[in-house]
N, C-alpha and C. Protein backbone atom coordinates (compact mmCIF):
# COMPACT_ATOMS: atom_id res chain seq x y z
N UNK A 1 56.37 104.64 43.83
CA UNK A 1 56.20 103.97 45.10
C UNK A 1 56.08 102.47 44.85
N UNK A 2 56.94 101.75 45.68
CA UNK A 2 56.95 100.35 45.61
C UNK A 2 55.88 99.51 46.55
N UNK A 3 54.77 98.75 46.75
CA UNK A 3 54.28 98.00 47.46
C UNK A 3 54.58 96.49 47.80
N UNK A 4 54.71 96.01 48.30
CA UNK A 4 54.93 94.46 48.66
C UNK A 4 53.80 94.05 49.84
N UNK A 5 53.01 92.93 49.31
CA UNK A 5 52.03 92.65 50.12
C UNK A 5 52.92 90.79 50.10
N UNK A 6 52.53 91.15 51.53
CA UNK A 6 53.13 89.25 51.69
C UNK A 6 52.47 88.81 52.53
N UNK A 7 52.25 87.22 51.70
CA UNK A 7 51.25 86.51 52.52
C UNK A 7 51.24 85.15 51.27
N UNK A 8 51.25 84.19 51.33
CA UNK A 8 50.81 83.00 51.27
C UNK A 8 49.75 82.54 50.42
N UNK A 9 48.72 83.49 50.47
CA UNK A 9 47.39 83.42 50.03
C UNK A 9 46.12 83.37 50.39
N UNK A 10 46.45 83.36 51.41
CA UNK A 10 45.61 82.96 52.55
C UNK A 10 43.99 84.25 52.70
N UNK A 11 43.07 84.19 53.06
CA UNK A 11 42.32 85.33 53.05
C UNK A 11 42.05 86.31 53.61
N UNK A 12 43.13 86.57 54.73
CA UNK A 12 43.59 87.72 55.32
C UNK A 12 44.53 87.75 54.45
N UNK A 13 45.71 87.38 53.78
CA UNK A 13 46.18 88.10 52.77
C UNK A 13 45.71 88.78 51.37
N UNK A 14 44.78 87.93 50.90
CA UNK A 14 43.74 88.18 49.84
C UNK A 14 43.12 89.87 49.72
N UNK A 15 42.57 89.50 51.72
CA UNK A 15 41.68 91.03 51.80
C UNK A 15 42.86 91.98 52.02
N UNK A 16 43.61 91.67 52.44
CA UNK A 16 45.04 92.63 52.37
C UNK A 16 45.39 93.41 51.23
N UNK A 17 46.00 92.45 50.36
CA UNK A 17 45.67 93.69 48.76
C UNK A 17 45.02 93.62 47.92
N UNK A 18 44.00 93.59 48.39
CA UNK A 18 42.41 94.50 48.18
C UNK A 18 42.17 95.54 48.36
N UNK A 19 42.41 95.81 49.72
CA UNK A 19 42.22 97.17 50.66
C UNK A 19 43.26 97.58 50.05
N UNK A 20 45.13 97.41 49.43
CA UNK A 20 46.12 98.37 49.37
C UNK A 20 45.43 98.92 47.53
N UNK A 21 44.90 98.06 47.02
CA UNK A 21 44.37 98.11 45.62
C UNK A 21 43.79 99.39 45.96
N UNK A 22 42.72 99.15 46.70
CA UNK A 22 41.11 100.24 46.78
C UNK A 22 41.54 101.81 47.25
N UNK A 23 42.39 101.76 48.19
CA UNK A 23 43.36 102.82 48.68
C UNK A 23 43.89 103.76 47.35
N UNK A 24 44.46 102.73 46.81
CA UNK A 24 45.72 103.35 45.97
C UNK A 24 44.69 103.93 44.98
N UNK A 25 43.56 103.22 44.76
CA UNK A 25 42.63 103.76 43.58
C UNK A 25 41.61 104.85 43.98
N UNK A 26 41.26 105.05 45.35
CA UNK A 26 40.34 106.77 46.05
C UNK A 26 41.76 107.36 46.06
N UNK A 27 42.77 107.60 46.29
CA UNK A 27 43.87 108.06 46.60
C UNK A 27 44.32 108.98 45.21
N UNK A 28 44.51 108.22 44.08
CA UNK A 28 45.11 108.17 42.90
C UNK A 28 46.31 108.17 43.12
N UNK A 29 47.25 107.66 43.91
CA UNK A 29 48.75 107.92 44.20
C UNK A 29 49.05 106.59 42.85
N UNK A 30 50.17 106.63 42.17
CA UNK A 30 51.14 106.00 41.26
C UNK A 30 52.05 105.04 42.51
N UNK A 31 51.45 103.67 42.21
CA UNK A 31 52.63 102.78 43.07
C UNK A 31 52.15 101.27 42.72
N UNK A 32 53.44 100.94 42.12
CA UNK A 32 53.38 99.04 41.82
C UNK A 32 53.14 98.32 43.14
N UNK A 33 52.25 97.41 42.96
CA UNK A 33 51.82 96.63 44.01
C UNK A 33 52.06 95.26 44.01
N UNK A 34 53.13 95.09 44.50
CA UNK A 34 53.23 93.09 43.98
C UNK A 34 53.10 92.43 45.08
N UNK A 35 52.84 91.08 44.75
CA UNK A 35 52.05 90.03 45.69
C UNK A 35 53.43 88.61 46.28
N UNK A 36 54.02 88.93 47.10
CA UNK A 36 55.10 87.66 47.64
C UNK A 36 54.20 87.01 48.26
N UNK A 37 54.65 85.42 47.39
CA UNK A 37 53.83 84.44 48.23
C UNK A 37 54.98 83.49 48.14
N UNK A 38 56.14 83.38 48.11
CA UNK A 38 57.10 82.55 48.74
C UNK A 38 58.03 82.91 49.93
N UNK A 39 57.80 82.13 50.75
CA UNK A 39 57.78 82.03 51.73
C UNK A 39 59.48 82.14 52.37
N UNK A 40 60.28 82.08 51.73
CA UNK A 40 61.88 82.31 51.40
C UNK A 40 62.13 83.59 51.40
N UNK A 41 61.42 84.35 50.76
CA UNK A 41 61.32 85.88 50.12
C UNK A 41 60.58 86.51 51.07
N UNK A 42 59.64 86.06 51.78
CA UNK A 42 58.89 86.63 52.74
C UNK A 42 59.88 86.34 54.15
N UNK A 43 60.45 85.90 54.17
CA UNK A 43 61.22 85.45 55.34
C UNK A 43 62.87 86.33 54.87
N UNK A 44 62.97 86.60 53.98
CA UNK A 44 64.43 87.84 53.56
C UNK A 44 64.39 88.86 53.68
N UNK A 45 62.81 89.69 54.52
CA UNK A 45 62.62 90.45 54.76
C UNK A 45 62.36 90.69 56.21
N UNK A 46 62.64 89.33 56.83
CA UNK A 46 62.03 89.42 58.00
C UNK A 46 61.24 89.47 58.99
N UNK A 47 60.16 89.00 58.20
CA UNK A 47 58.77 89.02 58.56
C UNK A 47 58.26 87.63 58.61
N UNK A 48 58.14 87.39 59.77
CA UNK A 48 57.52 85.87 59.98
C UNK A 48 56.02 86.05 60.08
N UNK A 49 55.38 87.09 60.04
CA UNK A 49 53.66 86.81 60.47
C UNK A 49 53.18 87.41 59.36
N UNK A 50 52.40 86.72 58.49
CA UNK A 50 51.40 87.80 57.22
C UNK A 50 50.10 87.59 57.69
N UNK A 51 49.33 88.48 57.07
CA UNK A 51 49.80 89.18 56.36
C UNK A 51 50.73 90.45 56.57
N UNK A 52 51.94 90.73 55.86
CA UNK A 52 52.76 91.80 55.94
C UNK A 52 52.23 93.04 54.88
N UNK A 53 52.72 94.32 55.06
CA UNK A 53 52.75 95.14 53.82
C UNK A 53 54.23 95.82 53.90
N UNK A 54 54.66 95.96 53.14
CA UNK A 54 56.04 96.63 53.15
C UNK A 54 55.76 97.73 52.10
N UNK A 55 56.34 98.91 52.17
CA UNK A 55 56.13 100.19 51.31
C UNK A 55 57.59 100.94 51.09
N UNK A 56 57.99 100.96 49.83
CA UNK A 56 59.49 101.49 49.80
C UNK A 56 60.14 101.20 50.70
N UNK A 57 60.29 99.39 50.77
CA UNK A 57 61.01 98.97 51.46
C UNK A 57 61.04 99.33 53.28
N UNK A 58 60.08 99.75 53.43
CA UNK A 58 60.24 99.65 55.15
C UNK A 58 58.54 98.47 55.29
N UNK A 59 59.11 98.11 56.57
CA UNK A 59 57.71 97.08 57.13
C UNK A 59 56.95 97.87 57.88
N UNK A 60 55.26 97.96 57.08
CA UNK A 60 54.80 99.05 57.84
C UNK A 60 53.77 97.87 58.54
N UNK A 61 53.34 96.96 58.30
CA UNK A 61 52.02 96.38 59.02
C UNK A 61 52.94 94.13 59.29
N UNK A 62 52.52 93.92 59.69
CA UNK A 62 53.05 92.36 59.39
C UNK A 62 51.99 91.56 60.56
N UNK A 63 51.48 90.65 60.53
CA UNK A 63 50.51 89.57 61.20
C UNK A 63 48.87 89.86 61.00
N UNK A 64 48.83 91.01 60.41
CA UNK A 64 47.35 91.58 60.49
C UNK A 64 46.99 92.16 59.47
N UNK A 65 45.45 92.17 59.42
CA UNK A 65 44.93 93.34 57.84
C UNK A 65 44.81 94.50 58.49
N UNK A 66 45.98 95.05 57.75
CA UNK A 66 45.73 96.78 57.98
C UNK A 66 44.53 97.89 58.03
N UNK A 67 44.49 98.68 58.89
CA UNK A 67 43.15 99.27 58.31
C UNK A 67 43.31 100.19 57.34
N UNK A 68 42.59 100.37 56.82
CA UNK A 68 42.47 101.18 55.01
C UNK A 68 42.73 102.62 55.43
N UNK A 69 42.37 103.21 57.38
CA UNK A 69 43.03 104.43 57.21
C UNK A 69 44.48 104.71 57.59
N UNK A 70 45.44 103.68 57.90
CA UNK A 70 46.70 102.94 58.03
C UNK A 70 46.94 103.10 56.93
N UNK A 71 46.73 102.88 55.48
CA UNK A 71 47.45 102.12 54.39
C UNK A 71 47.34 103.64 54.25
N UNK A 72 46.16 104.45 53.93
CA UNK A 72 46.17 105.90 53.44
C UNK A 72 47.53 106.63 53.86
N UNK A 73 47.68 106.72 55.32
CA UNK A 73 48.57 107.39 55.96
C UNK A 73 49.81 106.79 54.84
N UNK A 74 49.96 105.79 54.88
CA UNK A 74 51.64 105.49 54.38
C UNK A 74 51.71 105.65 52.76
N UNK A 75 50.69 105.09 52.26
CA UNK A 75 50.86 106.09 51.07
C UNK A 75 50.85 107.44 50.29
N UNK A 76 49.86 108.15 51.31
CA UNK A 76 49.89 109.73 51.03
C UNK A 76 51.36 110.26 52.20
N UNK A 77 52.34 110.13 52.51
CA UNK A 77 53.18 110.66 53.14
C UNK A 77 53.98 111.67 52.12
């Protein structure tokens, strides 16, 4: 499972993958989690508002911190 957390840096992005971290670790699911913070790359996906999360390539959350029972759902599918 692929993760993409996008955001800038900002601290709604910060607490963003935090929560996809903490998830993935009560969960035990196997999935790389990488951090886009250019803004080029965050915008090739289409997403103008972060924080975003994208998961095997679909946009599941974008302008807001997800809630942790949101992130569960999309990673245990």
């Amino acid at each position: 499972m692929e993760i993409k957390v996008l955001g800038p840096g900002c601290a709604k992005c910060i607490k963003t993958e935090k929560l996809v971290q903490e998830v993935l670790k009560e969960t035990g699911v196997d999935a790389h989690v990488e951090k886009v913070s250019d803004m080029m790359q965050i915008a090739s996906y289409g997403v103008f508002g972060t924080p975003s999360v994208i998961v095997d390539g679909e946009v599941k959350c974008t302008g807001k911190v997800p809630k942790k029972e949101d992130i569960k759902a999309w990673v245990t599918k």
